[in-house]
PDB file of N, CA and C in Angstrom:
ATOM      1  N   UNK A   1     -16.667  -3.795  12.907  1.00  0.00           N
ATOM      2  CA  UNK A   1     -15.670  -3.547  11.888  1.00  0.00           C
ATOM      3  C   UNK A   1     -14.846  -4.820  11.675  1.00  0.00           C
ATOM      4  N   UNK A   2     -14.501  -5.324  10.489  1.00  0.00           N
ATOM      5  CA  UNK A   2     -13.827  -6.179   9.843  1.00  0.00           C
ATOM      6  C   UNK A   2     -12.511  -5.776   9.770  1.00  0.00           C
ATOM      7  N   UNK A   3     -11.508  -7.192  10.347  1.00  0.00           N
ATOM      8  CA  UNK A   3     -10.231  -6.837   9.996  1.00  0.00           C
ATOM      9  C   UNK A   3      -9.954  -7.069   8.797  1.00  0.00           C
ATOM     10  N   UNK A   4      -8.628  -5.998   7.938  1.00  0.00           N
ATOM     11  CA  UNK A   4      -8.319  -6.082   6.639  1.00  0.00           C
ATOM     12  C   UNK A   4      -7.410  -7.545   6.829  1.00  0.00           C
ATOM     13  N   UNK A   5      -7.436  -8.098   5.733  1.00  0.00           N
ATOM     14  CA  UNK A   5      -6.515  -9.114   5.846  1.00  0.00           C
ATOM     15  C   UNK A   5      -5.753  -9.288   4.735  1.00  0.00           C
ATOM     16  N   UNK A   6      -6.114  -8.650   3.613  1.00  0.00           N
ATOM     17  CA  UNK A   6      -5.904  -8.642   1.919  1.00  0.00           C
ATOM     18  C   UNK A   6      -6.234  -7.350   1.188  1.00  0.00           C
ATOM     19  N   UNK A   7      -4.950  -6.643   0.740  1.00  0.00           N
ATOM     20  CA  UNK A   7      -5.617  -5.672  -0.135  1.00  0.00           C
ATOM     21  C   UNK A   7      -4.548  -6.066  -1.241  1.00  0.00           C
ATOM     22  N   UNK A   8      -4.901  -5.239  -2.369  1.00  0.00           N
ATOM     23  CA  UNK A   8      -4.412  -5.370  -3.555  1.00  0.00           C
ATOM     24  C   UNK A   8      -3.910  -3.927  -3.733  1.00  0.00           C
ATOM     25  N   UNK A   9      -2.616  -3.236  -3.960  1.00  0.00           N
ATOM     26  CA  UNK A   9      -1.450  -2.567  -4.247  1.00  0.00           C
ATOM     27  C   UNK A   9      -1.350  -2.533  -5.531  1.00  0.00           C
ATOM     28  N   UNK A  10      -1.784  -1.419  -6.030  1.00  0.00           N
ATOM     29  CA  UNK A  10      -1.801  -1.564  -7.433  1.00  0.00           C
ATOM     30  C   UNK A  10      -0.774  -0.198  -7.919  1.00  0.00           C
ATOM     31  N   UNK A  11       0.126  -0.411  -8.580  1.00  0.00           N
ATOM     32  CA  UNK A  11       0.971   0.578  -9.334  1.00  0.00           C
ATOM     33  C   UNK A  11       0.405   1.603 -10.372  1.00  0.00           C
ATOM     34  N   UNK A  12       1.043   2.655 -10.347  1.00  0.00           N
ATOM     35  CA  UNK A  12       1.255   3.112 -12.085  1.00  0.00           C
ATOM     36  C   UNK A  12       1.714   2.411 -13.433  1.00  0.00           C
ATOM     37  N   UNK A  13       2.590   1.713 -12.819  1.00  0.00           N
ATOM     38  CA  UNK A  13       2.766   0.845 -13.846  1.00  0.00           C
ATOM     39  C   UNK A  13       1.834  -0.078 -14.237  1.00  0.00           C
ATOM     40  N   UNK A  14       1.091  -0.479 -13.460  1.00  0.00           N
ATOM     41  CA  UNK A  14      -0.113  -1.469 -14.228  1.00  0.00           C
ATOM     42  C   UNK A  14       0.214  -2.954 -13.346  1.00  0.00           C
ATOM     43  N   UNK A  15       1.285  -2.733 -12.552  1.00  0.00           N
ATOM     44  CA  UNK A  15       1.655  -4.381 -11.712  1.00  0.00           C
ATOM     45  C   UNK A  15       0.758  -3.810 -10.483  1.00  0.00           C
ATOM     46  N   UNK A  16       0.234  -5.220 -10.310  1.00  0.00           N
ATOM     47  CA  UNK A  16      -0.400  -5.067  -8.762  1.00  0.00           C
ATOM     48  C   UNK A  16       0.119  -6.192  -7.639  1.00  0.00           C
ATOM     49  N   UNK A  17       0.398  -6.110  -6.316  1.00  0.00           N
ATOM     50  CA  UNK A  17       0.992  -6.725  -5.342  1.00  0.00           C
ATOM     51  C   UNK A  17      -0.053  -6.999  -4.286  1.00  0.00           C
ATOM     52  N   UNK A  18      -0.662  -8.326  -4.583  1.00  0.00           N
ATOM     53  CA  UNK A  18      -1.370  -9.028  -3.742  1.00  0.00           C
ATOM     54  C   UNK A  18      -0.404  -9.139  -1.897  1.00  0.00           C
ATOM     55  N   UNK A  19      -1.620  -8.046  -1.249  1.00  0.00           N
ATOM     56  CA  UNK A  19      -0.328  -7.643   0.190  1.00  0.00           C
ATOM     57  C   UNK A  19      -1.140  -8.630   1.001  1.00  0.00           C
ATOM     58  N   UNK A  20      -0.854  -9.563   1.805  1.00  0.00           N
ATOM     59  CA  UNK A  20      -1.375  -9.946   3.206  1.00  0.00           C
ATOM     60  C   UNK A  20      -1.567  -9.278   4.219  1.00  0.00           C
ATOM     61  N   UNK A  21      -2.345  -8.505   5.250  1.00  0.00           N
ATOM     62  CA  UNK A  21      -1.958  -7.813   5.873  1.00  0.00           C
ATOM     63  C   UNK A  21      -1.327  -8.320   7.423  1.00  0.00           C
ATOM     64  N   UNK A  22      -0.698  -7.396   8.169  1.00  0.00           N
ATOM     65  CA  UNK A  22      -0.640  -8.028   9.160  1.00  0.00           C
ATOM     66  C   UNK A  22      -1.642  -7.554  10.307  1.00  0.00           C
ATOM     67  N   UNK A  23      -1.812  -8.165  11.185  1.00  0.00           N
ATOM     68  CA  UNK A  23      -2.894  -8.039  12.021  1.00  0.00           C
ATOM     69  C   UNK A  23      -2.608  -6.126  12.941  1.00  0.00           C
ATOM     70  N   UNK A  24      -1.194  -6.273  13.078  1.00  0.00           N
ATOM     71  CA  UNK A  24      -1.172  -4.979  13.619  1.00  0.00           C
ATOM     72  C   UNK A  24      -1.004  -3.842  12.653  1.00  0.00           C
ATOM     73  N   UNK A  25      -0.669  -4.199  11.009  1.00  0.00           N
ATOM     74  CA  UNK A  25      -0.979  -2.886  10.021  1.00  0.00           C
ATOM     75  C   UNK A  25      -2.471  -2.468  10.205  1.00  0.00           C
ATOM     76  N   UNK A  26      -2.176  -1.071  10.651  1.00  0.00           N
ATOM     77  CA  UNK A  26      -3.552  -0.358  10.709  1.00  0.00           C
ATOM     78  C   UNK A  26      -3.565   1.211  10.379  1.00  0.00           C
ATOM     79  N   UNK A  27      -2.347   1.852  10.094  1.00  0.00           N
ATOM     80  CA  UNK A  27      -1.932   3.134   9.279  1.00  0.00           C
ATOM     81  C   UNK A  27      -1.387   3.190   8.134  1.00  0.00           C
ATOM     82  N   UNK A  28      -1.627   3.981   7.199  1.00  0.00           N
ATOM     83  CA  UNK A  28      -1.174   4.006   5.916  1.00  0.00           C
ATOM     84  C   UNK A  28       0.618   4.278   6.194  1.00  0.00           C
ATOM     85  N   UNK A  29       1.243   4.828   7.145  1.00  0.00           N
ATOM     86  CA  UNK A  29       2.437   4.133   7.591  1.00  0.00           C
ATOM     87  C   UNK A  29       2.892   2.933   7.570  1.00  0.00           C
ATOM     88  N   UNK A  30       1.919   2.402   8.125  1.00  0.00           N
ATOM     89  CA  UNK A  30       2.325   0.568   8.637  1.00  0.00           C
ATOM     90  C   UNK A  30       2.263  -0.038   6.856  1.00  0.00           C
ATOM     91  N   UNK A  31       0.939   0.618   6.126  1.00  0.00           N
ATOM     92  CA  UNK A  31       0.933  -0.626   4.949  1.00  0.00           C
ATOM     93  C   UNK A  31       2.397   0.107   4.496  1.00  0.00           C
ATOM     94  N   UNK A  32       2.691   1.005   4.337  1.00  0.00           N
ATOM     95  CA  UNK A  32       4.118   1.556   3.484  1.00  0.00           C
ATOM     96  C   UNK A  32       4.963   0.465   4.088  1.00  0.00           C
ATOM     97  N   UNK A  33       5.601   0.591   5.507  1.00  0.00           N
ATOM     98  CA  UNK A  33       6.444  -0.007   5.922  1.00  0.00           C
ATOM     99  C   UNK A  33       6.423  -1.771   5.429  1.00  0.00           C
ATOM    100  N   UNK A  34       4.809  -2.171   5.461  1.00  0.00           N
ATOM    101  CA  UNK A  34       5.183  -3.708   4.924  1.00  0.00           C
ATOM    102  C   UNK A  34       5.229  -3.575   3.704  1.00  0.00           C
ATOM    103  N   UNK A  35       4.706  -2.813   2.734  1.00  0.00           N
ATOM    104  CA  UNK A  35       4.821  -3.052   1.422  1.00  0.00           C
ATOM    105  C   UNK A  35       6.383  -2.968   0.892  1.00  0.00           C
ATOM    106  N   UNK A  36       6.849  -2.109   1.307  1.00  0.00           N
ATOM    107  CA  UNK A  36       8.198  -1.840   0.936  1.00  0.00           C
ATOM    108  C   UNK A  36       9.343  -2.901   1.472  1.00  0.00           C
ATOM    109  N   UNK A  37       8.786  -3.851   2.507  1.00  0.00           N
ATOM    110  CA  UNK A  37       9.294  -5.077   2.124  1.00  0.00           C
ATOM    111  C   UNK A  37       9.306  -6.394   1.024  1.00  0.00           C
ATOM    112  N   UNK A  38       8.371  -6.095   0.566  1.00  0.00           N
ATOM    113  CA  UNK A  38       8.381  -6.447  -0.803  1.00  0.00           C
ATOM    114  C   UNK A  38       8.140  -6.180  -2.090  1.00  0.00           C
ATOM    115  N   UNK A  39       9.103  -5.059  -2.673  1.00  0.00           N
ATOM    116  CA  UNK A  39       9.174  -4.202  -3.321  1.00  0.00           C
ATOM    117  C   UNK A  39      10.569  -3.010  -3.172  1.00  0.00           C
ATOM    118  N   UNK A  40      11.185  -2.750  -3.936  1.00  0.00           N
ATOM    119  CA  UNK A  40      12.509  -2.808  -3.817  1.00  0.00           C
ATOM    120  C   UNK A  40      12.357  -1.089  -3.853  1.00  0.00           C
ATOM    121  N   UNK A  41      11.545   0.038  -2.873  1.00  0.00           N
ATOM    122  CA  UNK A  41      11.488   0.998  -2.558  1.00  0.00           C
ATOM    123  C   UNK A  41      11.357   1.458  -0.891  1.00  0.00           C
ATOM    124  N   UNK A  42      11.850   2.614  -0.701  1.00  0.00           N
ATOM    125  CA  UNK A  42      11.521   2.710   1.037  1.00  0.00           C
ATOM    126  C   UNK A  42      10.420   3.292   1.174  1.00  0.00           C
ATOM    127  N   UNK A  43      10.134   3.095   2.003  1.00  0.00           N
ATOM    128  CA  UNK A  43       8.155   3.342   2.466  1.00  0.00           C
ATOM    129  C   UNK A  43       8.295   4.968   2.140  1.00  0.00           C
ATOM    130  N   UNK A  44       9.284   6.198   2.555  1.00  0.00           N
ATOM    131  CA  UNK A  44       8.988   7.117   2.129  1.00  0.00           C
ATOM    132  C   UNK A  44       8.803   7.033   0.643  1.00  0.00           C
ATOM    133  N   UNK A  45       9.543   6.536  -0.034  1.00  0.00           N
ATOM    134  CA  UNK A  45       9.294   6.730  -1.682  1.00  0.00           C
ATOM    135  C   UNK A  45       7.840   6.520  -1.720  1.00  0.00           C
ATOM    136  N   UNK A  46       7.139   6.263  -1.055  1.00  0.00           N
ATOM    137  CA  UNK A  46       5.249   5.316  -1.547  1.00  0.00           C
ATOM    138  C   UNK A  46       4.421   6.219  -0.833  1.00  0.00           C
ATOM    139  N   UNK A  47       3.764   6.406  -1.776  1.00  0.00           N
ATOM    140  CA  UNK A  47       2.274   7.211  -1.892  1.00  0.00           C
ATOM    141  C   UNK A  47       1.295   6.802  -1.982  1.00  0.00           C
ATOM    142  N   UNK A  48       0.246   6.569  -1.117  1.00  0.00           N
ATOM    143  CA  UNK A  48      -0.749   5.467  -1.479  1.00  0.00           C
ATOM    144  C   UNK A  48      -2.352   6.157  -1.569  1.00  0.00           C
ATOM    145  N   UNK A  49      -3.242   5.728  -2.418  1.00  0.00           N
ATOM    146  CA  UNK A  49      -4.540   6.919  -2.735  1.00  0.00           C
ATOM    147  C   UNK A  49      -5.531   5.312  -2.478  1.00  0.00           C
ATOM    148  N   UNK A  50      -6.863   6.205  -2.206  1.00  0.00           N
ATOM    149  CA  UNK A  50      -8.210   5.110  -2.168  1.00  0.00           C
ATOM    150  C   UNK A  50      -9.067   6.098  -2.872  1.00  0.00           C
ATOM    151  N   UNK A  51      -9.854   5.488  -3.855  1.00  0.00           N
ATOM    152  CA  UNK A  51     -10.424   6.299  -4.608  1.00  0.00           C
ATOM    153  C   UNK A  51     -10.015   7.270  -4.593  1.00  0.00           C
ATOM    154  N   UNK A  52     -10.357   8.605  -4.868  1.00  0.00           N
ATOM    155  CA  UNK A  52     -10.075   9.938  -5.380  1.00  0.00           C
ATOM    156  C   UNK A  52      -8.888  10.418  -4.672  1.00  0.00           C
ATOM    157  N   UNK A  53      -8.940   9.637  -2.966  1.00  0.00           N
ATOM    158  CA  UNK A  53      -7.951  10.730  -2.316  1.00  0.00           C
ATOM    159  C   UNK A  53      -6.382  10.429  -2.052  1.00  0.00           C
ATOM    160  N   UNK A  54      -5.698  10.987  -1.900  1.00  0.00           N
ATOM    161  CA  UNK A  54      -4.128  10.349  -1.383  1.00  0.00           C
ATOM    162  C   UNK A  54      -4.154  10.724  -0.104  1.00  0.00           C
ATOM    163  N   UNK A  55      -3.782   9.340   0.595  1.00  0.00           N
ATOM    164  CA  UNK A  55      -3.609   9.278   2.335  1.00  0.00           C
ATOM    165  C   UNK A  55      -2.837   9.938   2.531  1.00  0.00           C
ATOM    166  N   UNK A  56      -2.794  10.434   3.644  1.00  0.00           N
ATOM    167  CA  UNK A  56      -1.473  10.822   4.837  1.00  0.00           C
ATOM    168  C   UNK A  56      -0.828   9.506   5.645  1.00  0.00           C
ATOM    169  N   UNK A  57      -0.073  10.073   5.903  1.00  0.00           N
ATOM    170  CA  UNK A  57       0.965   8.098   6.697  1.00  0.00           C
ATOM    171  C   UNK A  57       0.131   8.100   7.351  1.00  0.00           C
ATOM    172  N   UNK A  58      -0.346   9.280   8.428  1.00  0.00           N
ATOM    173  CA  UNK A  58      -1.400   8.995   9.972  1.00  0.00           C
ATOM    174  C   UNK A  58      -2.631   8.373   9.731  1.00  0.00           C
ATOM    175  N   UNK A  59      -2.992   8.343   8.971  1.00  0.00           N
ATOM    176  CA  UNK A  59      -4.726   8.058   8.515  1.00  0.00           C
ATOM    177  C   UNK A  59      -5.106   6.991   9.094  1.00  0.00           C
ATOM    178  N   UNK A  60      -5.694   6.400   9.269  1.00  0.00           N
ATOM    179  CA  UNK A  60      -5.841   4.999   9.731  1.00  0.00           C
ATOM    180  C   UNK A  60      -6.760   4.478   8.138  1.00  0.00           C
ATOM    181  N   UNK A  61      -6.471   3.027   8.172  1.00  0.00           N
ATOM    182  CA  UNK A  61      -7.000   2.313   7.042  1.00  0.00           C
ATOM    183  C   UNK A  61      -8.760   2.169   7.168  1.00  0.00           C
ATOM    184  N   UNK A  62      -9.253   1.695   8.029  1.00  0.00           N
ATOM    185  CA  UNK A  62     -10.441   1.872   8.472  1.00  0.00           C
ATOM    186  C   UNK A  62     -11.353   3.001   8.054  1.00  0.00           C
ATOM    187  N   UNK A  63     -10.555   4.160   8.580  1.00  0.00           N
ATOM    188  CA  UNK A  63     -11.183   5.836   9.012  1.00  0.00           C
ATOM    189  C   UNK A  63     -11.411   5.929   7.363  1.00  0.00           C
ATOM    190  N   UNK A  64     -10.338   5.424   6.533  1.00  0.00           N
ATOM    191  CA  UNK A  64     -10.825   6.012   5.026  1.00  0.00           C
ATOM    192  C   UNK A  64     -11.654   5.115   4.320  1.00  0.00           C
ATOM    193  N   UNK A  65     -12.075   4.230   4.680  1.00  0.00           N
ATOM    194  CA  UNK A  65     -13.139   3.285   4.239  1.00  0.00           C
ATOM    195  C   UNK A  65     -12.646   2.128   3.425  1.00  0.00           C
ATOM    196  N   UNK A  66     -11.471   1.787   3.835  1.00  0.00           N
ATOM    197  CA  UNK A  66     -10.658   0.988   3.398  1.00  0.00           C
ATOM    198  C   UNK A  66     -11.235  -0.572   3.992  1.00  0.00           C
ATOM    199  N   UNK A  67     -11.503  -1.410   2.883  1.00  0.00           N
ATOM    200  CA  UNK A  67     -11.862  -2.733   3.600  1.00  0.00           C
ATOM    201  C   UNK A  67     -10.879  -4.045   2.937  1.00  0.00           C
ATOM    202  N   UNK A  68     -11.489  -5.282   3.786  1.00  0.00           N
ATOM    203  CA  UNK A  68     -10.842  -6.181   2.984  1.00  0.00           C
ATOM    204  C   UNK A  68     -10.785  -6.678   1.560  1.00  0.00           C
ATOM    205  N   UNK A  69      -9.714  -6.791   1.129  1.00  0.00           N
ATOM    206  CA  UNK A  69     -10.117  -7.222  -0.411  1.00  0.00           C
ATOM    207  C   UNK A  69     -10.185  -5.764  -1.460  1.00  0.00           C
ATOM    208  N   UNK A  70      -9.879  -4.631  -0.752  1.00  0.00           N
ATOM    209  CA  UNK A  70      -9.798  -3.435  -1.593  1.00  0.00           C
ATOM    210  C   UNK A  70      -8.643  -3.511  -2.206  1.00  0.00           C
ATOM    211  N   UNK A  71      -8.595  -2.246  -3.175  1.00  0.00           N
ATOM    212  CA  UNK A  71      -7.068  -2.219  -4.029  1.00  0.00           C
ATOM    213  C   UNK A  71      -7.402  -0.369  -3.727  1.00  0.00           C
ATOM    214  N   UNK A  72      -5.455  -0.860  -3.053  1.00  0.00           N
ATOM    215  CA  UNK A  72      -5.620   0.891  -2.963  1.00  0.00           C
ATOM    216  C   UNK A  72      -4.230   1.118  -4.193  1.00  0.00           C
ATOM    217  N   UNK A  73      -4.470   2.460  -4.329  1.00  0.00           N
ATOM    218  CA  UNK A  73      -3.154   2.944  -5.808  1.00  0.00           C
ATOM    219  C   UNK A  73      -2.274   3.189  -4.522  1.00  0.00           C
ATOM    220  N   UNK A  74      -0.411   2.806  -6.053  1.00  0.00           N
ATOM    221  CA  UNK A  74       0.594   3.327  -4.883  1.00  0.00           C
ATOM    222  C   UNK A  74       1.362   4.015  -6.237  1.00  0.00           C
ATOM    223  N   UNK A  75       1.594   4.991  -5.709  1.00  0.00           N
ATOM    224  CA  UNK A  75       2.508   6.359  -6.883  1.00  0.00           C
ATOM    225  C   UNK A  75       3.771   6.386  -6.197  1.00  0.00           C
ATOM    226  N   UNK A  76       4.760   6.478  -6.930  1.00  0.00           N
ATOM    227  CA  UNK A  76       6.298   6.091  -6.155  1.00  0.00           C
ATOM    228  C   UNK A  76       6.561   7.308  -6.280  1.00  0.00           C
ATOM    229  N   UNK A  77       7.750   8.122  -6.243  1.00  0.00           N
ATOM    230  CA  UNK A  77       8.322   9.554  -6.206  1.00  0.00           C
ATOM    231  C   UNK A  77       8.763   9.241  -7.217  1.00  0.00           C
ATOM    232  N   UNK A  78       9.212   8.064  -8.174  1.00  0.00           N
ATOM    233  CA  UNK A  78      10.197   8.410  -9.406  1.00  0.00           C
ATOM    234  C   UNK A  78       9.017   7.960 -10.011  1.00  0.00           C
ATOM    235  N   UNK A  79       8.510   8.312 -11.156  1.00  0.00           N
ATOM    236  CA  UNK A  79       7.453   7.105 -12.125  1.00  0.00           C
ATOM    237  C   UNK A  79       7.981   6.083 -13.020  1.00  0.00           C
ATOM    238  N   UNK A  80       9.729   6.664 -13.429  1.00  0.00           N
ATOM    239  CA  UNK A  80      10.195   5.757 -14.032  1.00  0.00           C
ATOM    240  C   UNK A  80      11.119   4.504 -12.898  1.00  0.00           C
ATOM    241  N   UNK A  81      11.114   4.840 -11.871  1.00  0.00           N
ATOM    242  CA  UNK A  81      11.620   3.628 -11.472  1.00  0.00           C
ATOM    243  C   UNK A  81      11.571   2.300 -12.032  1.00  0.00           C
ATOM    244  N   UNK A  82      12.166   1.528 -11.436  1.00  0.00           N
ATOM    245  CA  UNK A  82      11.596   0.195 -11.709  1.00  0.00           C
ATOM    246  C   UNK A  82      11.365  -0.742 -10.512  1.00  0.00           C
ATOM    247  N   UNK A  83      10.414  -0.814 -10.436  1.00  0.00           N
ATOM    248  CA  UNK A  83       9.545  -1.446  -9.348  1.00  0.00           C
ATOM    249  C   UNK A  83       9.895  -3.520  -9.200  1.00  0.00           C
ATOM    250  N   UNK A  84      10.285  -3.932  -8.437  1.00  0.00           N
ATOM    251  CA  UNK A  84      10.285  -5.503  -8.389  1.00  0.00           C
ATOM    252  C   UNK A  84      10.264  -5.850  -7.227  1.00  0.00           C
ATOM    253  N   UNK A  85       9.766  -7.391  -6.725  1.00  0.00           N
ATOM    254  CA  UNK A  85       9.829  -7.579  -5.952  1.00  0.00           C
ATOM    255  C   UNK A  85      11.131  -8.092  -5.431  1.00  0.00           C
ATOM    256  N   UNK A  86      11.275  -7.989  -3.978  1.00  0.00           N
ATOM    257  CA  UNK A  86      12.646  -8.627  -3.161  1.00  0.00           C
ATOM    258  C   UNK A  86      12.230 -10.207  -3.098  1.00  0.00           C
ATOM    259  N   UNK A  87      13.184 -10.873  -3.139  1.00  0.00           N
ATOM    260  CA  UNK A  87      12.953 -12.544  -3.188  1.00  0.00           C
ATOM    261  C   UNK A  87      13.930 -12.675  -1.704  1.00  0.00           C
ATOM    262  N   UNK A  88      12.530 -13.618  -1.218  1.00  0.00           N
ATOM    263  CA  UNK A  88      13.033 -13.791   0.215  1.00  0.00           C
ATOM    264  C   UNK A  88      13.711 -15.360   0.499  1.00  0.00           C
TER     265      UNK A  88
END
């Protein structure tokens, strides 16, 4: 098995967030928690789907056939939010 190192975060809105991963993100928890560092929502607000299905936080990225270089969808709880990144 291949570590993820890059996925692509793609919105409803149509913006997508090229994520790095980190070596110890390995639950759809963990990507919430880093994504929502860059991106001005808290990891509960984020919902994240791979093809057809929407994860659970527990899932592991792997177990759902999640690889490097995939784009998984992220659905926020508001749709009208407004989504931006945090400048570090």
């Amino acid at each position: 098995m291949t570590d993820i190192k890059k996925l692509y975060c793609r919105f409803v809105t149509g913006m997508t967030v090229e994520l790095d991963i980190r070596q110890e993100t390995k639950t759809v928890n963990q990507l919430k928690n880093q994504l929502s560092e860059v991106i001005n929502l808290t990891p509960e607000r984020l919902y994240i789907g791979f093809e057809t299905t929407l994860l659970d936080d527990n899932d592991y990225l792997s177990a759902k056939g999640i690889t490097d270089s995939d784009t998984v969808h992220v659905i926020t709880s508001q749709l009208t939010e407004k989504i931006a990144y945090i400048k570090k």
